[in-house]
PDB file of N, CA and C in Angstrom:
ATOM      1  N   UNK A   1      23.801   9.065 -12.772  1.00  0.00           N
ATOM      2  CA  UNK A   1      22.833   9.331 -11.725  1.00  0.00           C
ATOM      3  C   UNK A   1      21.567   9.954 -12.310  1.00  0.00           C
ATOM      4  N   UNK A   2      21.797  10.870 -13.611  1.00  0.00           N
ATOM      5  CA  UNK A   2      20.664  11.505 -14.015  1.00  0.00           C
ATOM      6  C   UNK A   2      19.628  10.231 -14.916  1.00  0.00           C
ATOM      7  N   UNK A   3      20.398   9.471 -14.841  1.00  0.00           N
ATOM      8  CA  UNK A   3      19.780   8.117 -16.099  1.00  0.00           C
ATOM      9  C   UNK A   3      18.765   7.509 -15.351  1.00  0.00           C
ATOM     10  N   UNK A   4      19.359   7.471 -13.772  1.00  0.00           N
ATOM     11  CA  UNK A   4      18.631   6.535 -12.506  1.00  0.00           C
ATOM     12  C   UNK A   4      17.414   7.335 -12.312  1.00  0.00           C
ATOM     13  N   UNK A   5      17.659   8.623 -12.298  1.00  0.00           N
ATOM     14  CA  UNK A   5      16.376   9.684 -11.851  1.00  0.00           C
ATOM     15  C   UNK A   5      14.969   9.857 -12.869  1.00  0.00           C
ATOM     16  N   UNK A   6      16.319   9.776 -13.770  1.00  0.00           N
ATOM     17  CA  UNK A   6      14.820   9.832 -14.973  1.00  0.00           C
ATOM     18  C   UNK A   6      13.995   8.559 -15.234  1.00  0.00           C
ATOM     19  N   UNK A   7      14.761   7.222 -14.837  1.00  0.00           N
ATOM     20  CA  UNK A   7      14.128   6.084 -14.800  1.00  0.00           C
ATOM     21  C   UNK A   7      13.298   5.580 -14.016  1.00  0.00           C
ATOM     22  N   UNK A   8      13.648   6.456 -12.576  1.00  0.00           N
ATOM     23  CA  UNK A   8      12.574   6.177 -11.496  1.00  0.00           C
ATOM     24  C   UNK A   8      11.328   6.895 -12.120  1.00  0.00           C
ATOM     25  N   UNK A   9      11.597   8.280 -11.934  1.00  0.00           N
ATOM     26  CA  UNK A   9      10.462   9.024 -12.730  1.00  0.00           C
ATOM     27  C   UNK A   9       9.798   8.349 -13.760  1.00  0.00           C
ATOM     28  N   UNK A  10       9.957   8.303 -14.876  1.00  0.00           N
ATOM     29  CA  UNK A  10       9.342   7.525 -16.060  1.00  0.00           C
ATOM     30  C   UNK A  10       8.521   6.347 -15.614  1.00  0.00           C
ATOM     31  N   UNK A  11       9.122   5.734 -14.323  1.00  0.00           N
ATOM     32  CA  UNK A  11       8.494   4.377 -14.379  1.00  0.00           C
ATOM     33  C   UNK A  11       6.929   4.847 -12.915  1.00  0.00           C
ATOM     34  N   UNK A  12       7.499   5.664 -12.634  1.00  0.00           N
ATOM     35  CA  UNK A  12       5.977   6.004 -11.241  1.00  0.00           C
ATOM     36  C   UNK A  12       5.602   7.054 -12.318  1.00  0.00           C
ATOM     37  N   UNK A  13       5.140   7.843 -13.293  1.00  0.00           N
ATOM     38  CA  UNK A  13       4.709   8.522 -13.923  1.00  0.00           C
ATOM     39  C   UNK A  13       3.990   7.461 -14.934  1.00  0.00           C
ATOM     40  N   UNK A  14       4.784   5.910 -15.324  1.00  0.00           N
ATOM     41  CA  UNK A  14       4.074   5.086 -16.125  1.00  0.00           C
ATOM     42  C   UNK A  14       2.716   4.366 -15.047  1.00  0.00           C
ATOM     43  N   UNK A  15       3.468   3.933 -14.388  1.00  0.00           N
ATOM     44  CA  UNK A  15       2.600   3.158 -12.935  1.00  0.00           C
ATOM     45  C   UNK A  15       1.217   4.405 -12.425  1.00  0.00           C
ATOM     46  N   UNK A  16       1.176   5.643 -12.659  1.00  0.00           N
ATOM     47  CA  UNK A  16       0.066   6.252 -12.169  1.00  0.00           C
ATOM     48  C   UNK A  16      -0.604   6.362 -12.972  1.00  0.00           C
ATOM     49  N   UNK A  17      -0.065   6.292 -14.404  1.00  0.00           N
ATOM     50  CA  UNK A  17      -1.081   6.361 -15.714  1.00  0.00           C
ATOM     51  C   UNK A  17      -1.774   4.980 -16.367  1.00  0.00           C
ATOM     52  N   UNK A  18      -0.862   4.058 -15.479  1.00  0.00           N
ATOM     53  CA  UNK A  18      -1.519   2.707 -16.146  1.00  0.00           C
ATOM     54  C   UNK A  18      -2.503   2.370 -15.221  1.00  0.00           C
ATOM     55  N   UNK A  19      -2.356   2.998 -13.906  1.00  0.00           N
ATOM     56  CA  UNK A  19      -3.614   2.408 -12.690  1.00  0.00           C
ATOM     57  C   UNK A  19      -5.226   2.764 -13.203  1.00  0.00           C
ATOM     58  N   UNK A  20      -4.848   4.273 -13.607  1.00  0.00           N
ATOM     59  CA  UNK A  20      -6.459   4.758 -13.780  1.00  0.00           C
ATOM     60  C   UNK A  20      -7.306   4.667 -14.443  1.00  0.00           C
ATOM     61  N   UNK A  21      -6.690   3.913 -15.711  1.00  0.00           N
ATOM     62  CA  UNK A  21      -8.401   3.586 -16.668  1.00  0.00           C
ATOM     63  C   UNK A  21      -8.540   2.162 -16.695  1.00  0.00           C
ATOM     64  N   UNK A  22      -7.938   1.895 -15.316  1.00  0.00           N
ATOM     65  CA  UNK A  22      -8.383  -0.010 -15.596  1.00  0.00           C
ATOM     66  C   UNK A  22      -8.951   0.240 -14.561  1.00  0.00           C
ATOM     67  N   UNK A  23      -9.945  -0.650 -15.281  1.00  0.00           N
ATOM     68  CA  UNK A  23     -11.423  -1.275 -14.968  1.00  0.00           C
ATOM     69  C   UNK A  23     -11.566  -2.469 -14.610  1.00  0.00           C
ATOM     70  N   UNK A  24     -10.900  -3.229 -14.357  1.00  0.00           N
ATOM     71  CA  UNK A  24     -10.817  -4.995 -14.012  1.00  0.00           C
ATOM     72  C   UNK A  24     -11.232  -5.342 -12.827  1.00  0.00           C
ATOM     73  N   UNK A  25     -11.488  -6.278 -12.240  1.00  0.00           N
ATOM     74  CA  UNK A  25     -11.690  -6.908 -10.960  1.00  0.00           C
ATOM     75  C   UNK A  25     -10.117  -6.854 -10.312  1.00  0.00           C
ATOM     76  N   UNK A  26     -10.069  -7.092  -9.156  1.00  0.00           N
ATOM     77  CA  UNK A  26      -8.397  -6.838  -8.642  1.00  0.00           C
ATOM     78  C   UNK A  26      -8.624  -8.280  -8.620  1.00  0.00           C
ATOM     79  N   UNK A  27      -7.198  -8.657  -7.869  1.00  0.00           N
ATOM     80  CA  UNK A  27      -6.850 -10.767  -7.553  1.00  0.00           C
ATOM     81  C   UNK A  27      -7.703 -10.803  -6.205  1.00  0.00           C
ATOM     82  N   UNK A  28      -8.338  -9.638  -4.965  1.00  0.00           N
ATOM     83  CA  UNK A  28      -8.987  -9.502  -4.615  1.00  0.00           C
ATOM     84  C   UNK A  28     -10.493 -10.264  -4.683  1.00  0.00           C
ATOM     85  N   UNK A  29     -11.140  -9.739  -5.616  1.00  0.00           N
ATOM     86  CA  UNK A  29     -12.286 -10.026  -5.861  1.00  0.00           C
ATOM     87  C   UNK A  29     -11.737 -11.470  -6.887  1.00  0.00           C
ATOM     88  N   UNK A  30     -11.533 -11.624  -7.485  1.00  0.00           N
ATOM     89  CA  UNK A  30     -10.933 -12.934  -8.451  1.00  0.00           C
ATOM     90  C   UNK A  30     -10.939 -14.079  -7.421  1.00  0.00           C
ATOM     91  N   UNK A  31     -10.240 -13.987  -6.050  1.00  0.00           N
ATOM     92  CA  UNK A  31      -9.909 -14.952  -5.011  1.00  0.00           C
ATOM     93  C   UNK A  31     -11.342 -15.139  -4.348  1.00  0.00           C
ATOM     94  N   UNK A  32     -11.914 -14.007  -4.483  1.00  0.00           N
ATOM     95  CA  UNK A  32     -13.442 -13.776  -3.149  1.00  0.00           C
ATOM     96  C   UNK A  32     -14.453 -14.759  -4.504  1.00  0.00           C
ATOM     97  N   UNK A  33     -14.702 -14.330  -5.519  1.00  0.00           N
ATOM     98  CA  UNK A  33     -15.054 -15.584  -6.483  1.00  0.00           C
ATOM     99  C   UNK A  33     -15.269 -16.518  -6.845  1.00  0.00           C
ATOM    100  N   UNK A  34     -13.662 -17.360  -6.870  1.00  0.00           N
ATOM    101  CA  UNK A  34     -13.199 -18.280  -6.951  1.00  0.00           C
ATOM    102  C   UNK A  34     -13.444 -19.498  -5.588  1.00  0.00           C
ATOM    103  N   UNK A  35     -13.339 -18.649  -4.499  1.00  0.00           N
ATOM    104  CA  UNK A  35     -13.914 -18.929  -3.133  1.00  0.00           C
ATOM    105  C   UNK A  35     -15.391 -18.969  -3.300  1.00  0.00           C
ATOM    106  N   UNK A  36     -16.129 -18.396  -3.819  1.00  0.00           N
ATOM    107  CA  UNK A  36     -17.272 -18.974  -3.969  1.00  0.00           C
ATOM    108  C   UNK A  36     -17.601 -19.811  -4.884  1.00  0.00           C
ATOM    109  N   UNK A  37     -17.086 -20.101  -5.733  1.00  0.00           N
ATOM    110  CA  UNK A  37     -17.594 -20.944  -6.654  1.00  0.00           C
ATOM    111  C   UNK A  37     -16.968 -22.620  -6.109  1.00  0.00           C
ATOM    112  N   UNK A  38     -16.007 -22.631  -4.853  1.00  0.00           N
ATOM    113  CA  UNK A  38     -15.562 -23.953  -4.870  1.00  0.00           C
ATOM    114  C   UNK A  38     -16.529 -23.842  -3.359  1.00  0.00           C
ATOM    115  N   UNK A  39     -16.704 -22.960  -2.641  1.00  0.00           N
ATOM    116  CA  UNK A  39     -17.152 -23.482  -1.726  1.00  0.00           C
ATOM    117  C   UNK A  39     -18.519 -22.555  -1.438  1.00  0.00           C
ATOM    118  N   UNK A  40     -19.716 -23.035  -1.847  1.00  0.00           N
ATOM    119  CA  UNK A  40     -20.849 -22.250  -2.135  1.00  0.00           C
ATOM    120  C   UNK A  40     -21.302 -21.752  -0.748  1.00  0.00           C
ATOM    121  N   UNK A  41     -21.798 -20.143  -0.176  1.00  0.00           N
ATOM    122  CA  UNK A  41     -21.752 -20.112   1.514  1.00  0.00           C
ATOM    123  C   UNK A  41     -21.063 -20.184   2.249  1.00  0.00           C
ATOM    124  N   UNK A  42     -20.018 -19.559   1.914  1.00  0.00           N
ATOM    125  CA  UNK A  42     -18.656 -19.161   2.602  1.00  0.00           C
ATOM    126  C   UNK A  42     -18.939 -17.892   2.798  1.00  0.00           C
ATOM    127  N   UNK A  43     -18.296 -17.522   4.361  1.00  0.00           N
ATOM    128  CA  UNK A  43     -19.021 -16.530   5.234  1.00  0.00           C
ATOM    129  C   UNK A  43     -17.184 -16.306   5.904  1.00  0.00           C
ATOM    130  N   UNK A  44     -16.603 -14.977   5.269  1.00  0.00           N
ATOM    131  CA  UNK A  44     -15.221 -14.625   6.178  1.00  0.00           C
ATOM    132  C   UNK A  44     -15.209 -14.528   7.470  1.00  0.00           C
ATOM    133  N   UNK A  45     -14.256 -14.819   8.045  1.00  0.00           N
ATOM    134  CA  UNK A  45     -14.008 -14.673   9.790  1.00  0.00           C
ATOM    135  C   UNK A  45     -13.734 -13.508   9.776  1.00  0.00           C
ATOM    136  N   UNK A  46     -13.614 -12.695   9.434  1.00  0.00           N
ATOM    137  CA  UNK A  46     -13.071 -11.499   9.371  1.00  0.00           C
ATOM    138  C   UNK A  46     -13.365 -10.375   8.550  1.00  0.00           C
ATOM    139  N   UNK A  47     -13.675  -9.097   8.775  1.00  0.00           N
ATOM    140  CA  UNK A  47     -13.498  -7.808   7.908  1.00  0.00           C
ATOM    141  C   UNK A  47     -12.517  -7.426   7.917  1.00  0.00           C
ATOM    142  N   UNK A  48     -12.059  -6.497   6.757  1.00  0.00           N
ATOM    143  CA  UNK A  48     -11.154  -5.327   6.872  1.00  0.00           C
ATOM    144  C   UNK A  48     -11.382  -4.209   7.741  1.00  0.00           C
ATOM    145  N   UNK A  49      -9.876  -3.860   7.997  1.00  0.00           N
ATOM    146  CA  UNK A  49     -10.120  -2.732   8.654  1.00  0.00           C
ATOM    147  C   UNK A  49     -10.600  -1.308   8.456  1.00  0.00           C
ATOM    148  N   UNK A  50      -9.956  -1.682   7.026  1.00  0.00           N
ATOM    149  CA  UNK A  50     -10.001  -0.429   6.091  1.00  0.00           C
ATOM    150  C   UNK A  50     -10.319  -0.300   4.976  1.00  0.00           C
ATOM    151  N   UNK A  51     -11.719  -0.046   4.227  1.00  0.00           N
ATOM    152  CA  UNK A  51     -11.635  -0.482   2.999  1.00  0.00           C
ATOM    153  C   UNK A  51     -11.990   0.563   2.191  1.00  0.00           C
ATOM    154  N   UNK A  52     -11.306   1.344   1.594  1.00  0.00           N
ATOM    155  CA  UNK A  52     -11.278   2.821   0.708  1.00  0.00           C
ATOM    156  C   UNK A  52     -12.054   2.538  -0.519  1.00  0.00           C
ATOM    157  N   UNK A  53     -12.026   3.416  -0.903  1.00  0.00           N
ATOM    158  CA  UNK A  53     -12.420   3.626  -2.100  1.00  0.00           C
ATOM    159  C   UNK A  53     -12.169   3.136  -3.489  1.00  0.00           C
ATOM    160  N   UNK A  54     -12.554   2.842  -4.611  1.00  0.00           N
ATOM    161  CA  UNK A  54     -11.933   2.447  -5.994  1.00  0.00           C
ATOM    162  C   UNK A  54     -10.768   3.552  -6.417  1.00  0.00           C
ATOM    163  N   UNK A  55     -11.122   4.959  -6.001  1.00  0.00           N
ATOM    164  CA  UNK A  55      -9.947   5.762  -6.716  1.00  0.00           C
ATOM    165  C   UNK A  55      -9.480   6.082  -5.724  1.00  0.00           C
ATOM    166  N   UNK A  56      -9.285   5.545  -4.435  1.00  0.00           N
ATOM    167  CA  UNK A  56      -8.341   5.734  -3.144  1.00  0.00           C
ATOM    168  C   UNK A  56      -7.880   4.692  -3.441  1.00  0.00           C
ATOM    169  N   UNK A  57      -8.246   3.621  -3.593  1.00  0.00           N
ATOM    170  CA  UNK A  57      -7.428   2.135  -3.714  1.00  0.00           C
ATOM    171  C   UNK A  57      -6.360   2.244  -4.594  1.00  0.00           C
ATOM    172  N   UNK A  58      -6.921   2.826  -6.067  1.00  0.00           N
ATOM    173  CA  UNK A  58      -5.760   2.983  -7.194  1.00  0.00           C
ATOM    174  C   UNK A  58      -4.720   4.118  -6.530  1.00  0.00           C
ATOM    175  N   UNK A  59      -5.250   5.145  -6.249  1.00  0.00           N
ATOM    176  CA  UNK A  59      -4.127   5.860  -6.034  1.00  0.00           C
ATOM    177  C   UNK A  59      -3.138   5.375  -4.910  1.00  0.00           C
ATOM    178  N   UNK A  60      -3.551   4.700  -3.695  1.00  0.00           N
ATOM    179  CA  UNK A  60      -2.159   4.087  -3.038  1.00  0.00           C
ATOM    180  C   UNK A  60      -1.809   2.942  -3.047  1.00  0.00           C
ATOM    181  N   UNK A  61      -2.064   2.600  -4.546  1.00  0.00           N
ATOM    182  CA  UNK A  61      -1.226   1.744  -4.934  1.00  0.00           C
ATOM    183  C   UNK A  61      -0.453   2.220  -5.917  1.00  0.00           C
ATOM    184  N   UNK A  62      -0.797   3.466  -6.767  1.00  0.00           N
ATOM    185  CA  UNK A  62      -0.025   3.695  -7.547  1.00  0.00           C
ATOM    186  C   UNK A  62       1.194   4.657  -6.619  1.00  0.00           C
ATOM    187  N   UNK A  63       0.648   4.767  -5.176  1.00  0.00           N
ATOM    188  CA  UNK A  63       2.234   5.334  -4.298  1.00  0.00           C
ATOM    189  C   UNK A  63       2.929   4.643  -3.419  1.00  0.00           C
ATOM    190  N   UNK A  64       2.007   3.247  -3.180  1.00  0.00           N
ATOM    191  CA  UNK A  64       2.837   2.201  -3.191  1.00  0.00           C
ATOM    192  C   UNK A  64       4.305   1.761  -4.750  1.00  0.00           C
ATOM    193  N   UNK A  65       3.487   1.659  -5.713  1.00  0.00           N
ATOM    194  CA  UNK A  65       4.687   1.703  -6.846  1.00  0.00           C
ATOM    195  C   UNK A  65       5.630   3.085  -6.875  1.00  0.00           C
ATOM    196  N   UNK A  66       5.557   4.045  -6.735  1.00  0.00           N
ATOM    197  CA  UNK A  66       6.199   4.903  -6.835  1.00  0.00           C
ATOM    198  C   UNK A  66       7.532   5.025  -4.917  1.00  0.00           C
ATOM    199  N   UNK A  67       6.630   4.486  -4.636  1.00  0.00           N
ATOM    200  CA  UNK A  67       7.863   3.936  -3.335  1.00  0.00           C
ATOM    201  C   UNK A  67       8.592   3.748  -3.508  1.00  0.00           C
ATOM    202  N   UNK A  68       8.497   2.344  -3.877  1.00  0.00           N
ATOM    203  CA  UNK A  68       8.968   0.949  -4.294  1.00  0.00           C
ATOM    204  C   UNK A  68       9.465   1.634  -5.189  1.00  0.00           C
ATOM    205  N   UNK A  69       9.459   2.033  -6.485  1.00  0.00           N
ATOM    206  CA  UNK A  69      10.478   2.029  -7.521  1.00  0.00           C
ATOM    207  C   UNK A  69      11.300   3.392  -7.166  1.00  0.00           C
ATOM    208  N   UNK A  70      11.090   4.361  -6.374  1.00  0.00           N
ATOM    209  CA  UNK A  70      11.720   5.225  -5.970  1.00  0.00           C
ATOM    210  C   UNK A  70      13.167   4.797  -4.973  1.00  0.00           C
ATOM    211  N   UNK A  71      12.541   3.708  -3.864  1.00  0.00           N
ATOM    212  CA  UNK A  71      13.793   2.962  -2.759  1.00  0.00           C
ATOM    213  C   UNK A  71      14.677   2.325  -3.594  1.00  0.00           C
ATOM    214  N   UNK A  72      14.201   1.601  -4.608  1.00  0.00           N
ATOM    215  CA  UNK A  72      14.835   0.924  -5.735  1.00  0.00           C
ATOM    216  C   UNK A  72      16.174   1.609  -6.420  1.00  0.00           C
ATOM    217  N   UNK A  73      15.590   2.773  -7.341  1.00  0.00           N
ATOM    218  CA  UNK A  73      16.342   3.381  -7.882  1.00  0.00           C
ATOM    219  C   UNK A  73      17.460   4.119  -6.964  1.00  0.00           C
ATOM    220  N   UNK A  74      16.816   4.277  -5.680  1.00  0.00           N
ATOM    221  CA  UNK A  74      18.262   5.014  -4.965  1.00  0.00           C
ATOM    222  C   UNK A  74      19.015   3.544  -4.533  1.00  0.00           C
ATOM    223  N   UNK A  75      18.764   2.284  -4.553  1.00  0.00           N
ATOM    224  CA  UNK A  75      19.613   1.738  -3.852  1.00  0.00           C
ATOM    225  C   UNK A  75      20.172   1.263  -5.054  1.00  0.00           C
ATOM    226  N   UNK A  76      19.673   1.041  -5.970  1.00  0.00           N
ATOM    227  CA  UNK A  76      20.763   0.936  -7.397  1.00  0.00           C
ATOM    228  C   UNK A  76      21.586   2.125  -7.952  1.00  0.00           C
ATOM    229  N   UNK A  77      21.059   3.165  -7.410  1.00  0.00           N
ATOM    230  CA  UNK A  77      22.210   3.984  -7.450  1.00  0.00           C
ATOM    231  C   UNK A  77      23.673   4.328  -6.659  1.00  0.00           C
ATOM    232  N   UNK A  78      22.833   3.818  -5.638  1.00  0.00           N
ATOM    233  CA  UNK A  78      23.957   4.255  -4.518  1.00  0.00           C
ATOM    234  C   UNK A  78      25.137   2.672  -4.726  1.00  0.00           C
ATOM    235  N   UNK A  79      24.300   1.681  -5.478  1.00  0.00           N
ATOM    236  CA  UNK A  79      25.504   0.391  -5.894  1.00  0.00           C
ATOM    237  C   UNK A  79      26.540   0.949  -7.016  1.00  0.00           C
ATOM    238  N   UNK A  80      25.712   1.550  -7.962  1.00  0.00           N
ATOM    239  CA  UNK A  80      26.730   2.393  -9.093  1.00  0.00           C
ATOM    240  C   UNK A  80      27.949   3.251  -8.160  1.00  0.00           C
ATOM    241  N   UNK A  81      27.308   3.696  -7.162  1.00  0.00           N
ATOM    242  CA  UNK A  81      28.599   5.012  -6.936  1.00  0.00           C
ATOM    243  C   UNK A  81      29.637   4.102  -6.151  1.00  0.00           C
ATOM    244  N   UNK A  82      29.381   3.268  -5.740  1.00  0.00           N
ATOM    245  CA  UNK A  82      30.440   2.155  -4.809  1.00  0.00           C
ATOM    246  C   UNK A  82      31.502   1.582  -5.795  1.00  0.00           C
TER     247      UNK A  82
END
């Protein structure tokens, strides 16, 4: 159980340190792009509702990963104890 804990940990402690010094375009902007370059004057039906910040964005996604690998590790744990 302590193997599972330290593995969740390690891996949302890796996931918050790998979010913050990248600098890349997200698949976001890559798609909004790519959409322009096939269809020149393309105009969305739609806004977001919500659109945060660059270091609000990284950070809930890096607690989106730490969720996710947190629900993970307890439900692979709780398969070990069965």
């Amino acid at each position: 159980m302590k193997t599972v804990r330290w593995a969740v940990l390690g891996g949302a402690l890796f996931a918050s340190l790998a979010a913050f010094p990248w600098d890349g375009a997200g698949t976001d902007d890559q798609a909004l792009g790519a959409i322009e370059q096939l269809r020149p004057g393309y105009a969305p039906w739609r806004s977001p509702l919500f659109e945060p910040s660059d270091n609000a964005e990284k950070l809930l996604f890096v607690l989106q990963a730490a969720t996710g690998g947190t629900i993970l590790g307890w439900i692979i744990g709780r398969r070990r104890k069965a």
